[in-house]
Protein backbone atom coordinates (compact mmCIF):
# COMPACT_ATOMS: atom_id res chain seq x y z
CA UNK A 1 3.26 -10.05 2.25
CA UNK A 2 -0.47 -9.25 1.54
CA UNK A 3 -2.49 -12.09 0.65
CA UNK A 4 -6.10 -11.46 -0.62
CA UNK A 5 -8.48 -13.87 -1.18
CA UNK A 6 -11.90 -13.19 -3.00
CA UNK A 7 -13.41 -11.92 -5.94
CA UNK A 8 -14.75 -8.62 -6.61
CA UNK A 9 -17.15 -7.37 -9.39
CA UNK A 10 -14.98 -5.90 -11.83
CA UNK A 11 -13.48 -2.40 -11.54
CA UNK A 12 -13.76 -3.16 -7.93
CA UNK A 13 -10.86 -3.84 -5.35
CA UNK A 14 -11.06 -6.71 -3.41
CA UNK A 15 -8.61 -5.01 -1.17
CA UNK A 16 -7.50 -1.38 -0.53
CA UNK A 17 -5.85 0.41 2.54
CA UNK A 18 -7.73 2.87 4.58
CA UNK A 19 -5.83 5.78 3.31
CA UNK A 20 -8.55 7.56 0.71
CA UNK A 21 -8.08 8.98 -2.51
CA UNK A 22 -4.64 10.96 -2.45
CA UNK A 23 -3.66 13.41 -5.40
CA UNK A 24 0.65 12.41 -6.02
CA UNK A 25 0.06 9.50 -3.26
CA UNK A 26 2.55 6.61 -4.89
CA UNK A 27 3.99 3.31 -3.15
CA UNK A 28 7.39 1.91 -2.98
CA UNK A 29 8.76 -1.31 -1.68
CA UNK A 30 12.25 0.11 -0.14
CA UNK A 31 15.12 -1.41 0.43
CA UNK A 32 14.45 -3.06 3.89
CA UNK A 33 11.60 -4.41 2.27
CA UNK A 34 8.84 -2.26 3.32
CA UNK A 35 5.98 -1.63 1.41
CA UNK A 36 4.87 1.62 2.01
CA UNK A 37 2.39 4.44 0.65
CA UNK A 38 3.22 8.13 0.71
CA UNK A 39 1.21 10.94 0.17
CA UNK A 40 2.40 13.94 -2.48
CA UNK A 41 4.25 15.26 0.67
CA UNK A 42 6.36 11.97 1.13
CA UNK A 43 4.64 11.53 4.25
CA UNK A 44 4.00 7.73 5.01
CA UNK A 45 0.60 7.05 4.83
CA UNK A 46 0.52 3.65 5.33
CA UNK A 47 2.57 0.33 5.33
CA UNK A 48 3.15 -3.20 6.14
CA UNK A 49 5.35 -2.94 8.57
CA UNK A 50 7.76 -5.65 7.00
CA UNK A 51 11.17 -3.28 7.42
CA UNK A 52 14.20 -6.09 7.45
CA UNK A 53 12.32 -9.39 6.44
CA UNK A 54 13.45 -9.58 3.44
């Protein structure tokens, strides 16, 4: 789970990953309950590294 706490001004995040802008990038929250981003490639960028807590 990600918890962010804060305010940004708007059209700013008040959180974002360090993975950069990434043309067919998309996240999924799979089945072990991972959430994970993958590039265009369906290479794992990033993720929270929650696999089986669900």
């Amino acid at each position: 789970m990600i918890r962010v706490r804060g305010v940004a001004p708007p059209g700013q995040p008040v959180w974002s990953p360090t993975t950069g802008y990434r043309p067919g990038a998309h996240a999924v929250v799979q089945n072990d309950c991972n959430f994970v981003i993958y590039d265009g490639d369906g290479k794992p960028l990033w993720s929270t590294a929650t696999w089986g807590r669900c």
